[in-house]
PDB file of N, CA and C in Angstrom:
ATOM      1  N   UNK A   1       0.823  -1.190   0.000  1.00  0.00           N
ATOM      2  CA  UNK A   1       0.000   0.000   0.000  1.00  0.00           C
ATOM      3  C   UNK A   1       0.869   1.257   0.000  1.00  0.00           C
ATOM      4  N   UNK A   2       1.972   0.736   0.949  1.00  0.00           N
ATOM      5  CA  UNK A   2       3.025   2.667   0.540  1.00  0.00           C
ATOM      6  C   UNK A   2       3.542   2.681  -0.577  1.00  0.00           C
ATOM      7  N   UNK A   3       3.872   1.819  -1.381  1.00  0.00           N
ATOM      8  CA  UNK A   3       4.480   1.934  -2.560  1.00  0.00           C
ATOM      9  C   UNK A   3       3.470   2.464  -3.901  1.00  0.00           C
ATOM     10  N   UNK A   4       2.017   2.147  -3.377  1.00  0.00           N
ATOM     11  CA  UNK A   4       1.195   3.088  -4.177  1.00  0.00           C
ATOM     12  C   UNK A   4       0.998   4.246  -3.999  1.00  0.00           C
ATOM     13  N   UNK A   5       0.577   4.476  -2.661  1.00  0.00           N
ATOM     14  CA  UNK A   5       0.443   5.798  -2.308  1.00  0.00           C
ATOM     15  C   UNK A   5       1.811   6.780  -3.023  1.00  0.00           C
ATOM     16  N   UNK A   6       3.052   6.039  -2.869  1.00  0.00           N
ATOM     17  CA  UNK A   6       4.417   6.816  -3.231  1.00  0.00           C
ATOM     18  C   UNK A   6       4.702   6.983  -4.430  1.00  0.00           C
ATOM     19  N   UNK A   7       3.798   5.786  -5.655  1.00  0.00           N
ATOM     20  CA  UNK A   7       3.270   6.367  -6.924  1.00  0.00           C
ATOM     21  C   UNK A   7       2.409   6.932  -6.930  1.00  0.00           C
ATOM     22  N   UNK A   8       1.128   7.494  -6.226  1.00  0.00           N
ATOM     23  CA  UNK A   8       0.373   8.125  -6.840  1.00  0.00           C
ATOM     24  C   UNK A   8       0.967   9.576  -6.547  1.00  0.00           C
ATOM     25  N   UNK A   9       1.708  10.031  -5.316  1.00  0.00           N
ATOM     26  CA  UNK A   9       2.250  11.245  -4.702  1.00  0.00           C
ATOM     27  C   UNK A   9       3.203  11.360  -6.129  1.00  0.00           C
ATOM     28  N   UNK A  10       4.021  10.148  -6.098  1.00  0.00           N
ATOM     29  CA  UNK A  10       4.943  11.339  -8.039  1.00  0.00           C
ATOM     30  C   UNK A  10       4.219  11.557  -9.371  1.00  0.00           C
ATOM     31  N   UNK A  11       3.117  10.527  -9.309  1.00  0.00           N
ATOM     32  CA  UNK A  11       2.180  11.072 -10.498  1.00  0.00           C
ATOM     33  C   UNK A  11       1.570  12.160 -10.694  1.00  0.00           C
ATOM     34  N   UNK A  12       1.107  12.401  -9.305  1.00  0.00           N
ATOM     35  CA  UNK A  12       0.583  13.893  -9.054  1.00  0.00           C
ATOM     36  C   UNK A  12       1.654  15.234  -9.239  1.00  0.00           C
ATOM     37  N   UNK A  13       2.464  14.901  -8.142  1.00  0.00           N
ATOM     38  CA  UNK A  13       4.012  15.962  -8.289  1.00  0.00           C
ATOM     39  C   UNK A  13       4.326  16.178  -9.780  1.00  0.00           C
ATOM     40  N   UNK A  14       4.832  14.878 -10.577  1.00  0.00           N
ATOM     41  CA  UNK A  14       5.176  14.893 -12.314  1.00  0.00           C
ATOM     42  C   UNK A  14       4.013  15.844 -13.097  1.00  0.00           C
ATOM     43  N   UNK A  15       2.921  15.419 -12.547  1.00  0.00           N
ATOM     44  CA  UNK A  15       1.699  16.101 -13.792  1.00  0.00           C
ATOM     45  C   UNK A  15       1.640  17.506 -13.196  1.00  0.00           C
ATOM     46  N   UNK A  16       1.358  17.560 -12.136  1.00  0.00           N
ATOM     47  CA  UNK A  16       1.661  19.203 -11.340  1.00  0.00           C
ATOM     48  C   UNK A  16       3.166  19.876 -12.355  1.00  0.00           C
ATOM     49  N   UNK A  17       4.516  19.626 -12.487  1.00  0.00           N
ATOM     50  CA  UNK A  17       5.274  20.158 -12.749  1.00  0.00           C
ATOM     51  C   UNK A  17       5.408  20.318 -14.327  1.00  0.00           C
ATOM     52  N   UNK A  18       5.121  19.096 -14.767  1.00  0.00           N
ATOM     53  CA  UNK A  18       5.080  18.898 -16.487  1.00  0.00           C
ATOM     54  C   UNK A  18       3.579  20.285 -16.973  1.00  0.00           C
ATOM     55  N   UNK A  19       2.761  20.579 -16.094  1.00  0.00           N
ATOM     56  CA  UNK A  19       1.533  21.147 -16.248  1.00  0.00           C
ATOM     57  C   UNK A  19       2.490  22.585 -16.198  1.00  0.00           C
ATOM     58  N   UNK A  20       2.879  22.796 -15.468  1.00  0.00           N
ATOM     59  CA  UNK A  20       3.772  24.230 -15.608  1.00  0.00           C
ATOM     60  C   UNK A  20       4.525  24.389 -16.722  1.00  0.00           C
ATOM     61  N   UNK A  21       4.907  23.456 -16.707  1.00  0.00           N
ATOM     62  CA  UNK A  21       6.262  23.798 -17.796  1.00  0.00           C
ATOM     63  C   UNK A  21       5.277  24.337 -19.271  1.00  0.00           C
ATOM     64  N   UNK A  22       3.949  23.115 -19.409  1.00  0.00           N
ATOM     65  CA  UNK A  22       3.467  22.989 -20.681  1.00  0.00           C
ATOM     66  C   UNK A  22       1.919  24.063 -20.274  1.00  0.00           C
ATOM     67  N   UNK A  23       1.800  24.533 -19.724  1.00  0.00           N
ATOM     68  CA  UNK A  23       0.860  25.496 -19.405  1.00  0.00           C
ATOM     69  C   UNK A  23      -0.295  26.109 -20.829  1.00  0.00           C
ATOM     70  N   UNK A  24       0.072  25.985 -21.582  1.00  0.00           N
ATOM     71  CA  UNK A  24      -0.037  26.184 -22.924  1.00  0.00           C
ATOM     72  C   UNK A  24      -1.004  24.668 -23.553  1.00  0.00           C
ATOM     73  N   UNK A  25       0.083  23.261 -23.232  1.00  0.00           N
ATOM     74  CA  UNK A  25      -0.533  22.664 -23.435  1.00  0.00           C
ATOM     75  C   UNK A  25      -1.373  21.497 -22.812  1.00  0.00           C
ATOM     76  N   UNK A  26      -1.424  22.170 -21.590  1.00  0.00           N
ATOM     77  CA  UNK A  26      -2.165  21.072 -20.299  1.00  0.00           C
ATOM     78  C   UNK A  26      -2.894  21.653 -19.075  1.00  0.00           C
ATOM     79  N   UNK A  27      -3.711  21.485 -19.461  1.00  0.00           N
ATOM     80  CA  UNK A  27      -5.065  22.316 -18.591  1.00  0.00           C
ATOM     81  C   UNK A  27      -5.402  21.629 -17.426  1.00  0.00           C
ATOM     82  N   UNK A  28      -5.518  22.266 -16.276  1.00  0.00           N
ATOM     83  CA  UNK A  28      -6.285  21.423 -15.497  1.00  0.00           C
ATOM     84  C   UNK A  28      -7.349  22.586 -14.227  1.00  0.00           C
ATOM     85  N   UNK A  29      -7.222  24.110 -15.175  1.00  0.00           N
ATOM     86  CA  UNK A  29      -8.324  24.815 -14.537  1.00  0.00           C
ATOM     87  C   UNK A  29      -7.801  25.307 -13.150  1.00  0.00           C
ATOM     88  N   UNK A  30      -6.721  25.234 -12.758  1.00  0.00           N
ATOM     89  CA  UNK A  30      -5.832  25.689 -11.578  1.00  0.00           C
ATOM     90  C   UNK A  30      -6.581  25.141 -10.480  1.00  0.00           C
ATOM     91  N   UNK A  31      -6.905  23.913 -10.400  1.00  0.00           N
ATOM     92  CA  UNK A  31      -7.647  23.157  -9.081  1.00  0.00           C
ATOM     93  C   UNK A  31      -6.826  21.793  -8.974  1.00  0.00           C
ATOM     94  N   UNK A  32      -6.703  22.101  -7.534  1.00  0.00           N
ATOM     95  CA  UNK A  32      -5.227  21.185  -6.953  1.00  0.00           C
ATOM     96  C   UNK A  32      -6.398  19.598  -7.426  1.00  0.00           C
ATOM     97  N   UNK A  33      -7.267  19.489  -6.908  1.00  0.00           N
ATOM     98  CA  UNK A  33      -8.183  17.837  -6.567  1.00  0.00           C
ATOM     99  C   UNK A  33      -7.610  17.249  -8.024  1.00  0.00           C
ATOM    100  N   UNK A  34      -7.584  18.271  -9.246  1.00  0.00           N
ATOM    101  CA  UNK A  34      -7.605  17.560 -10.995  1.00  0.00           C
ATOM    102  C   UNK A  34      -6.561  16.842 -11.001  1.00  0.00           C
ATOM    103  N   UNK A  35      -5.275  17.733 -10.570  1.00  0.00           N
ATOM    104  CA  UNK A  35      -3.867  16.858 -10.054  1.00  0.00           C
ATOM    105  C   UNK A  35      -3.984  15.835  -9.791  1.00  0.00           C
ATOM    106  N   UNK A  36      -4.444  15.758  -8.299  1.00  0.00           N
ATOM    107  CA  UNK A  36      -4.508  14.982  -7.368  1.00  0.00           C
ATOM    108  C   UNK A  36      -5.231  13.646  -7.471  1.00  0.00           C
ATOM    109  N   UNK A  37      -6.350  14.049  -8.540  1.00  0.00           N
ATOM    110  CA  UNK A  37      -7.330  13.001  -9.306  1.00  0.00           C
ATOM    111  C   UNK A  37      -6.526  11.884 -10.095  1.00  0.00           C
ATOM    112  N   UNK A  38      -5.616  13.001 -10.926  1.00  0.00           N
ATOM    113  CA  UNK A  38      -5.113  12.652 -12.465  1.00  0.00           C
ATOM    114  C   UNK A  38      -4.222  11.980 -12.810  1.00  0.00           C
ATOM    115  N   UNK A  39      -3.038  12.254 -10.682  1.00  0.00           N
ATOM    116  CA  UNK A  39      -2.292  11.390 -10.463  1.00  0.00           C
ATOM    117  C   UNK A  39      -2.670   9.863 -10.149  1.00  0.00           C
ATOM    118  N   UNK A  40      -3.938   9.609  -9.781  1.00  0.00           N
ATOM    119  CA  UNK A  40      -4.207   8.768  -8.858  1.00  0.00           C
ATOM    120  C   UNK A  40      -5.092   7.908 -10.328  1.00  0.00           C
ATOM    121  N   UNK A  41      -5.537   8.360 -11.033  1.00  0.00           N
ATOM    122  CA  UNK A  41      -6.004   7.642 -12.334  1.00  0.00           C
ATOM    123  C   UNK A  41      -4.374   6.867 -12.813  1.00  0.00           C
ATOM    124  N   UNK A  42      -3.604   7.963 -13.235  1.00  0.00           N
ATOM    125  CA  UNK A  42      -1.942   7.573 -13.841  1.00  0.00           C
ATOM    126  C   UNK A  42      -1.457   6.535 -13.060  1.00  0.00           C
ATOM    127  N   UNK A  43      -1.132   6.271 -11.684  1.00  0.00           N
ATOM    128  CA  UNK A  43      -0.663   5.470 -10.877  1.00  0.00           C
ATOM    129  C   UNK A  43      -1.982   4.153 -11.122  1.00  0.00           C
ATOM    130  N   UNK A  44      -2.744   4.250 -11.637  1.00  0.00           N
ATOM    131  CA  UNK A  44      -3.733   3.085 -11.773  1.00  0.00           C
ATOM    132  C   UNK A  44      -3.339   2.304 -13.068  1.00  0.00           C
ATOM    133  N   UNK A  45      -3.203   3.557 -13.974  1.00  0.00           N
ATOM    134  CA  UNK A  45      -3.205   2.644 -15.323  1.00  0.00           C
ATOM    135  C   UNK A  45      -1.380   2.365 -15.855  1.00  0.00           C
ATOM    136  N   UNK A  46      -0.736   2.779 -14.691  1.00  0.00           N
ATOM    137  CA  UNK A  46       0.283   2.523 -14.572  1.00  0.00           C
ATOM    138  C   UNK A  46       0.380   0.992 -14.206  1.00  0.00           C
ATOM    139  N   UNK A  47      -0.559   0.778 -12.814  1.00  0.00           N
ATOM    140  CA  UNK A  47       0.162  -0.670 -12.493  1.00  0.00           C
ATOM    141  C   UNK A  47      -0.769  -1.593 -13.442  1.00  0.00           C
ATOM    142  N   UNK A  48      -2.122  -0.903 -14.037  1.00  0.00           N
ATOM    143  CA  UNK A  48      -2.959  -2.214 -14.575  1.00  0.00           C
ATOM    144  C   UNK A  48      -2.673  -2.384 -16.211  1.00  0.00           C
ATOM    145  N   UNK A  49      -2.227  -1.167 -17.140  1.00  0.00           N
ATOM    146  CA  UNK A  49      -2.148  -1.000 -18.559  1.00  0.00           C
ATOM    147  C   UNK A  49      -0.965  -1.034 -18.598  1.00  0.00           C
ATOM    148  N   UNK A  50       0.038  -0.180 -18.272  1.00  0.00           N
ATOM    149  CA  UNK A  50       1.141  -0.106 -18.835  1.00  0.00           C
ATOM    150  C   UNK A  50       2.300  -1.211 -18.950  1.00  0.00           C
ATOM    151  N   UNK A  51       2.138  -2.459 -17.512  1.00  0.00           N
ATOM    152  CA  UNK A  51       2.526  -4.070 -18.313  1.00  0.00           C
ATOM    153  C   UNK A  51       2.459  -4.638 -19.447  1.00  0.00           C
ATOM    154  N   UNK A  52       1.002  -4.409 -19.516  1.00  0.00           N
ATOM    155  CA  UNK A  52       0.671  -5.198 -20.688  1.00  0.00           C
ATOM    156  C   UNK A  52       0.790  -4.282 -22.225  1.00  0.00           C
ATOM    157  N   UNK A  53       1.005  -2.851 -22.368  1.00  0.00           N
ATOM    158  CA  UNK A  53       1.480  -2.672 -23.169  1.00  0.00           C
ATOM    159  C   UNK A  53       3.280  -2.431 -23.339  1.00  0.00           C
ATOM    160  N   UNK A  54       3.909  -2.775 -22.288  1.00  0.00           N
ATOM    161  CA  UNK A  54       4.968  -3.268 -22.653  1.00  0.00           C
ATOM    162  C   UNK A  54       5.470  -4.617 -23.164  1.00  0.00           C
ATOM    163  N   UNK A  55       4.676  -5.181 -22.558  1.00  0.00           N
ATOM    164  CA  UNK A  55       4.895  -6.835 -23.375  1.00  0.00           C
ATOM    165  C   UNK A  55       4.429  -7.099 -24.796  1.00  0.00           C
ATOM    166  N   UNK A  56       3.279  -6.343 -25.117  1.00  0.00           N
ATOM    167  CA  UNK A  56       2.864  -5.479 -26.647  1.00  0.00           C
ATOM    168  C   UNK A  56       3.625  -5.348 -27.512  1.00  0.00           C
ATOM    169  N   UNK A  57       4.844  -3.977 -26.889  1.00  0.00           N
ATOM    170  CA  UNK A  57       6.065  -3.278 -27.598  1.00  0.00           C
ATOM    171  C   UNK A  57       7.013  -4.214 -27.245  1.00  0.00           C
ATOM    172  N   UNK A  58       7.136  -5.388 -27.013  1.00  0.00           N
ATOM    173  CA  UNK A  58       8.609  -5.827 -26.486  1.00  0.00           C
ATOM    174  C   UNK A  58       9.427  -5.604 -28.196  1.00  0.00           C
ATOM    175  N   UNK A  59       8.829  -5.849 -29.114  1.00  0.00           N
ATOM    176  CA  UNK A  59       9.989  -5.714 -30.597  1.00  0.00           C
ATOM    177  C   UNK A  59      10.586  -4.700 -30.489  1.00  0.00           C
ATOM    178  N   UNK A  60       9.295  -3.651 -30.372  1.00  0.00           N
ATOM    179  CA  UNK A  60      10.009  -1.863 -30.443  1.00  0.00           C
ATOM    180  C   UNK A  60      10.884  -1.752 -29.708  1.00  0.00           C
ATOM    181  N   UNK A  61      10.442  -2.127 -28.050  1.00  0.00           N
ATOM    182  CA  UNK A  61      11.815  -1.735 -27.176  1.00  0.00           C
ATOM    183  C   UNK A  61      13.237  -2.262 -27.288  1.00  0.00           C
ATOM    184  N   UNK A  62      12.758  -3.381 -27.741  1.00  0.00           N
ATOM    185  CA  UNK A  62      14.041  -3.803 -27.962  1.00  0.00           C
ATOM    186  C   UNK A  62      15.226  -3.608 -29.022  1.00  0.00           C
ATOM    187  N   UNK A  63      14.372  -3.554 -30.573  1.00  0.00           N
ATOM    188  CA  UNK A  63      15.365  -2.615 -31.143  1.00  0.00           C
ATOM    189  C   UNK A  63      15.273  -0.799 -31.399  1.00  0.00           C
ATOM    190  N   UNK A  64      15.037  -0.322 -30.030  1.00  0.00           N
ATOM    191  CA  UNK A  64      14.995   1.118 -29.675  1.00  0.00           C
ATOM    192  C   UNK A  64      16.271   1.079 -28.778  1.00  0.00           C
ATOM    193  N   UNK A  65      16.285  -0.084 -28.053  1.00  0.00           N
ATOM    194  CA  UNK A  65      17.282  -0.562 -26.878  1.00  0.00           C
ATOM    195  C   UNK A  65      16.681   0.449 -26.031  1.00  0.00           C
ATOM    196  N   UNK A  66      15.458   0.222 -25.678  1.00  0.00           N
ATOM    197  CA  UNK A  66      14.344   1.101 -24.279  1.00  0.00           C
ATOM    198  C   UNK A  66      14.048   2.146 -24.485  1.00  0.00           C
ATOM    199  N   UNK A  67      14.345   2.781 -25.719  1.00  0.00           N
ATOM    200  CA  UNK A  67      13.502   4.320 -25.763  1.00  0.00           C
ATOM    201  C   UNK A  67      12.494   4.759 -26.197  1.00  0.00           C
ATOM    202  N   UNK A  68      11.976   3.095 -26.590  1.00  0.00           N
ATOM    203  CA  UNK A  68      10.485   2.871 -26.842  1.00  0.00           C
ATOM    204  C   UNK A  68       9.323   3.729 -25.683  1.00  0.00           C
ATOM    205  N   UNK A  69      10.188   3.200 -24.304  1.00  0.00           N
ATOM    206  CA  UNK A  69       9.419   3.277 -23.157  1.00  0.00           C
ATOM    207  C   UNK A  69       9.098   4.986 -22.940  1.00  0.00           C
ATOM    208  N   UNK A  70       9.890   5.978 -23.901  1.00  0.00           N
ATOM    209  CA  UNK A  70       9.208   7.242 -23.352  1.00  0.00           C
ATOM    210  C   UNK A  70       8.023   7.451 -24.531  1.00  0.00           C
ATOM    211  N   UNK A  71       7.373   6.678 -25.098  1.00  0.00           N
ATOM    212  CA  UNK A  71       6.483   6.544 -26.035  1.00  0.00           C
ATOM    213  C   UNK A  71       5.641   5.968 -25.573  1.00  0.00           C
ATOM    214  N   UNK A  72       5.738   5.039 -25.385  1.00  0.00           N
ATOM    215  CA  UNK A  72       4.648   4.023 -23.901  1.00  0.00           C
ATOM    216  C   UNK A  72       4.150   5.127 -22.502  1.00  0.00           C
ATOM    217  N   UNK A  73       5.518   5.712 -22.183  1.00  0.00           N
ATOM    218  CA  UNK A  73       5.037   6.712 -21.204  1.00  0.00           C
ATOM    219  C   UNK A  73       4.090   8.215 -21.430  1.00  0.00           C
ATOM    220  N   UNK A  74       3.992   8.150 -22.977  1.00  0.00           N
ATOM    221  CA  UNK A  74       3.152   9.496 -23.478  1.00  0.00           C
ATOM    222  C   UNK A  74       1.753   8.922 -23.707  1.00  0.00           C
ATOM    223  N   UNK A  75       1.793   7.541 -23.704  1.00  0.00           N
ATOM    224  CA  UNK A  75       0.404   7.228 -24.343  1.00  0.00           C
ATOM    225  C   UNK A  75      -0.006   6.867 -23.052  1.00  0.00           C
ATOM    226  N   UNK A  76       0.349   6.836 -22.076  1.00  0.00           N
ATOM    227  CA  UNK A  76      -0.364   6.737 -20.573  1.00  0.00           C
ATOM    228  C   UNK A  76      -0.953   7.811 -20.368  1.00  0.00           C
ATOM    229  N   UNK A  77      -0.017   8.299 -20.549  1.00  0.00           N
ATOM    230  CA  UNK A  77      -0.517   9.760 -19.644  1.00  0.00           C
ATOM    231  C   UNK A  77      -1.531  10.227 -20.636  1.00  0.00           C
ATOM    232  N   UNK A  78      -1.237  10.328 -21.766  1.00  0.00           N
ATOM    233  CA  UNK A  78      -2.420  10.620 -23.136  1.00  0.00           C
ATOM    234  C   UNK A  78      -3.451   9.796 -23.034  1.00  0.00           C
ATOM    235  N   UNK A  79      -3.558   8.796 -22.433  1.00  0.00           N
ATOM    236  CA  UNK A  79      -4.355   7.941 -22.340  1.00  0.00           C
ATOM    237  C   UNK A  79      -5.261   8.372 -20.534  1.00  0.00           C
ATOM    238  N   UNK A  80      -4.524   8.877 -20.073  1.00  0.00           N
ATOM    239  CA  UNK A  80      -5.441   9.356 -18.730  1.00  0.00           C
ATOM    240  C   UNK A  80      -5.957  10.595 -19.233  1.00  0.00           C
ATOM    241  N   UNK A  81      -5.528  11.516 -20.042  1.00  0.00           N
ATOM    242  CA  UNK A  81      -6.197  12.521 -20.307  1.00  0.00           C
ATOM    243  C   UNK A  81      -7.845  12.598 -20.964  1.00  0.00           C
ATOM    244  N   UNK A  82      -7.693  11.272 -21.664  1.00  0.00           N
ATOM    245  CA  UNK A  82      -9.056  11.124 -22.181  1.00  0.00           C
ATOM    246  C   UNK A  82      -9.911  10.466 -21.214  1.00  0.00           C
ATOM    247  N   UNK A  83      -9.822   9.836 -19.945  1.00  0.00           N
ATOM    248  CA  UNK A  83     -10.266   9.088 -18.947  1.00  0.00           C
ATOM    249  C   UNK A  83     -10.838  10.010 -18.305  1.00  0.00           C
ATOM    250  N   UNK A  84      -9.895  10.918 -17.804  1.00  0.00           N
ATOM    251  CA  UNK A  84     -10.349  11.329 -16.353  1.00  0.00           C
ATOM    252  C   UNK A  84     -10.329  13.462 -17.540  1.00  0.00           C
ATOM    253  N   UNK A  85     -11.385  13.731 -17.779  1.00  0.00           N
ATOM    254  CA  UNK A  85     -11.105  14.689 -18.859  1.00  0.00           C
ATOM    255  C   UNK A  85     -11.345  16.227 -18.073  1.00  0.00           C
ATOM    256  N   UNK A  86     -11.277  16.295 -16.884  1.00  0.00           N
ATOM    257  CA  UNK A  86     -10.733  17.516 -16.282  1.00  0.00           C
ATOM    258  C   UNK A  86      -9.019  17.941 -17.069  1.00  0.00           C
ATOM    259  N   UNK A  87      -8.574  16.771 -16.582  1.00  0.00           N
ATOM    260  CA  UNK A  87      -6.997  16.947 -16.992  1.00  0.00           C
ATOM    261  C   UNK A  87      -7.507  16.982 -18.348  1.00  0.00           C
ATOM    262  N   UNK A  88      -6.672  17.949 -19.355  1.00  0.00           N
ATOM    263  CA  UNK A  88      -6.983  18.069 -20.462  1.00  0.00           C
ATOM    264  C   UNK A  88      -5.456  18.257 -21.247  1.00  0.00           C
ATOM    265  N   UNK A  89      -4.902  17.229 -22.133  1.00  0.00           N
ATOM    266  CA  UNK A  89      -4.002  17.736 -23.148  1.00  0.00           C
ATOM    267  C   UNK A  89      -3.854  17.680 -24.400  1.00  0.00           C
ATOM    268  N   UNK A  90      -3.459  18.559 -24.895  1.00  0.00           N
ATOM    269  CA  UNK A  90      -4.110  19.238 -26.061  1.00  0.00           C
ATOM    270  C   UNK A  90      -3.550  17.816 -27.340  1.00  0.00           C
ATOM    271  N   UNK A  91      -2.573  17.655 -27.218  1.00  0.00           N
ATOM    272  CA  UNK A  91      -1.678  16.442 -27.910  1.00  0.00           C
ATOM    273  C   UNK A  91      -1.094  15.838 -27.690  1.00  0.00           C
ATOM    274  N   UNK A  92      -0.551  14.574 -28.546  1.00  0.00           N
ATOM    275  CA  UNK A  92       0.350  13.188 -28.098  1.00  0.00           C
ATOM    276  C   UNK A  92       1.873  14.123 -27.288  1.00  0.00           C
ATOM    277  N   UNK A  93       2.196  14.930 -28.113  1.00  0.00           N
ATOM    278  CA  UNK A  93       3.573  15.279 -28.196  1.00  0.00           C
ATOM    279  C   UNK A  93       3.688  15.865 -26.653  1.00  0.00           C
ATOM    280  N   UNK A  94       2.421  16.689 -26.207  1.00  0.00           N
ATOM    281  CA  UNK A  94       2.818  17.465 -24.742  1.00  0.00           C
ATOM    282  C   UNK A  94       2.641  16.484 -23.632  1.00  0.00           C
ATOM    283  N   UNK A  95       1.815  14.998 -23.917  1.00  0.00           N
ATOM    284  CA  UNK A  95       1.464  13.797 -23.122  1.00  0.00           C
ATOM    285  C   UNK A  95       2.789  13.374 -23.275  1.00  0.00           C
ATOM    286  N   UNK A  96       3.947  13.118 -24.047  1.00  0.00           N
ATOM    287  CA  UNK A  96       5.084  12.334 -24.209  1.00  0.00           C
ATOM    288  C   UNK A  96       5.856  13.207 -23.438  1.00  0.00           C
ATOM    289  N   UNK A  97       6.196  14.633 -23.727  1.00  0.00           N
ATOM    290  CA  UNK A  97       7.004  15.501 -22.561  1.00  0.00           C
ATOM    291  C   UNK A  97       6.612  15.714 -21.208  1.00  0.00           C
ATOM    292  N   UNK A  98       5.106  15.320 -20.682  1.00  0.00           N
ATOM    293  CA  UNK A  98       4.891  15.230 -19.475  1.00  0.00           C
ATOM    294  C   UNK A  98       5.220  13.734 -18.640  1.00  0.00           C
ATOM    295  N   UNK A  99       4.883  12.664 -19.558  1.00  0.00           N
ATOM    296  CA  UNK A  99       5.384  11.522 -19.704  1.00  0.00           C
ATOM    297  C   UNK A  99       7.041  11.350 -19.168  1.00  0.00           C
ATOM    298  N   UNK A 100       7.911  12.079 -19.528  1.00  0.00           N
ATOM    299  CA  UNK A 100       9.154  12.149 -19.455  1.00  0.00           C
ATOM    300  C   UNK A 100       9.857  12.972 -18.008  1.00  0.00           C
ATOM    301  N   UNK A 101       8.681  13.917 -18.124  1.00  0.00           N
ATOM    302  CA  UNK A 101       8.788  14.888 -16.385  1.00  0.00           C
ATOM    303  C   UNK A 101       8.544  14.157 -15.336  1.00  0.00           C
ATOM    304  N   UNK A 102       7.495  13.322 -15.291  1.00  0.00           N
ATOM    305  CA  UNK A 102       7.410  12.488 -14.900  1.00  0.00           C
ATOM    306  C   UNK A 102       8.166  10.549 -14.434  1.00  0.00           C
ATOM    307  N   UNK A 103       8.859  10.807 -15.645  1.00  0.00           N
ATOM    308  CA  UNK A 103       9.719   9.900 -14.935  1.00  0.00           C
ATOM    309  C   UNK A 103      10.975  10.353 -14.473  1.00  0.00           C
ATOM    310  N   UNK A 104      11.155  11.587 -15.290  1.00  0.00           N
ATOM    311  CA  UNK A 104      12.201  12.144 -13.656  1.00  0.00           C
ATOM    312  C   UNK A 104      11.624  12.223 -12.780  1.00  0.00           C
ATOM    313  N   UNK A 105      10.878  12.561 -12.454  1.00  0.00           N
ATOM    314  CA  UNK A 105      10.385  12.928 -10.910  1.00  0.00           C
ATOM    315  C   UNK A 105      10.825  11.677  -9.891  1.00  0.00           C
ATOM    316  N   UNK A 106       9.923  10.635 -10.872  1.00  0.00           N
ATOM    317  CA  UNK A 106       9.851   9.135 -10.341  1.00  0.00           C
ATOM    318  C   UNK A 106      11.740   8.835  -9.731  1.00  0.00           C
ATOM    319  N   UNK A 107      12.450   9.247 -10.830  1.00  0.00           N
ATOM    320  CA  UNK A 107      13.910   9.021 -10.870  1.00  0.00           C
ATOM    321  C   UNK A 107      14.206   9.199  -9.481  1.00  0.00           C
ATOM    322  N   UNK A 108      14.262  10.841  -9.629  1.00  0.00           N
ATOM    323  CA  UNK A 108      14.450  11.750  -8.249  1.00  0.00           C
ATOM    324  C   UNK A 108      14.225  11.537  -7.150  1.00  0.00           C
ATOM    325  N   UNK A 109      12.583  11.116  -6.514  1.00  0.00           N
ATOM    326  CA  UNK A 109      12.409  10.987  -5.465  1.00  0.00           C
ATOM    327  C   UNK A 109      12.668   9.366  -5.029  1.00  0.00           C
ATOM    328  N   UNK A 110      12.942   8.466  -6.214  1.00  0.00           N
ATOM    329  CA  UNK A 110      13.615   6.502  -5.891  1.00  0.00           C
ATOM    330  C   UNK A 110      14.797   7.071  -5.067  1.00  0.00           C
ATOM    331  N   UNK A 111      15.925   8.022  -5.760  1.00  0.00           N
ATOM    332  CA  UNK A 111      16.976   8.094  -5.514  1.00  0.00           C
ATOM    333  C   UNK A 111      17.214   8.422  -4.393  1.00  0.00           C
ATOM    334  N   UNK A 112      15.967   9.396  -3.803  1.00  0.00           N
ATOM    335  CA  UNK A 112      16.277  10.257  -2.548  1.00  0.00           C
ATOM    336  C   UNK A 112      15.966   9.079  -1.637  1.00  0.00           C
ATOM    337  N   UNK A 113      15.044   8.604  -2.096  1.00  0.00           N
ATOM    338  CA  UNK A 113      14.442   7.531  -0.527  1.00  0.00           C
ATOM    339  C   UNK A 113      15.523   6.371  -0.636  1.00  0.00           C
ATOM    340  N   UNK A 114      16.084   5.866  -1.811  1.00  0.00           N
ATOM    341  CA  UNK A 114      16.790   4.860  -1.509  1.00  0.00           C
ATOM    342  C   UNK A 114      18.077   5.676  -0.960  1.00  0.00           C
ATOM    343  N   UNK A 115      18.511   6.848  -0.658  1.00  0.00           N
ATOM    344  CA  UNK A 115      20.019   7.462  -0.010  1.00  0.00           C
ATOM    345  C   UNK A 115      19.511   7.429   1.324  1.00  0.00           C
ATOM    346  N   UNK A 116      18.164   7.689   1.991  1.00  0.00           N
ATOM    347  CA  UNK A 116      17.689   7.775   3.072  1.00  0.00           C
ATOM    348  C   UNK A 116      17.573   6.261   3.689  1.00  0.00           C
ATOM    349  N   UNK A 117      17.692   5.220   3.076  1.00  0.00           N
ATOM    350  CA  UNK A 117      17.185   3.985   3.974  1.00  0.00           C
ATOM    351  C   UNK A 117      18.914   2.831   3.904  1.00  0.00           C
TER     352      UNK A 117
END
């Protein structure tokens, strides 16, 4: 259960920060709950979709040698945008760069908790 909660807290944080950057192209009406929603949809279709469309792409990733996976990571998040449609983004391309903010984030805060334990 903490390890979800600790994905849904960077899904939220990632889409919160990727939403700044892309302000232009990711709406969410300046109400914290859409975040907070949008993360908690992402951290869902994270643990239930995004397996199984990696086992999907296993050709691509493999001769991408894994950089398939920030393509997989745009169509998630592009793919929560049409789900949960408060969060709103305008295209694939600003879902793939939030996609990518997002897994830094993810990066960032693994790194911090694994220096802390």
């Amino acid at each position: 259960m903490y390890k979800f909660l600790l994905r849904w807290f960077v899904c939220s944080l990632g889409l919160w920060i990727a939403a700044s950057f892309l302000s232009a192209s990711i709406s969410y009406n300046s109400e914290a709950h859409v975040i907070i929603i949008g993360g908690l949809v992402l951290a869902v279709v994270n643990v239930l979709i995004k397996p199984l469309l990696v086992v999907l792409s296993l050709p691509a990733l493999l001769l991408s040698l894994g950089l398939f996976m920030i393509i997989i990571n745009g169509a998630t998040v592009y793919l929560v945008s049409k789900l949960y449609t408060p969060l709103h983004i305008t295209n694939f391309w600003a879902a793939v760069f939030a996609g990518m903010v997002i897994g830094l984030v993810n990066y960032l805060v693994t790194t911090i908790l694994a220096k802390e334990s």
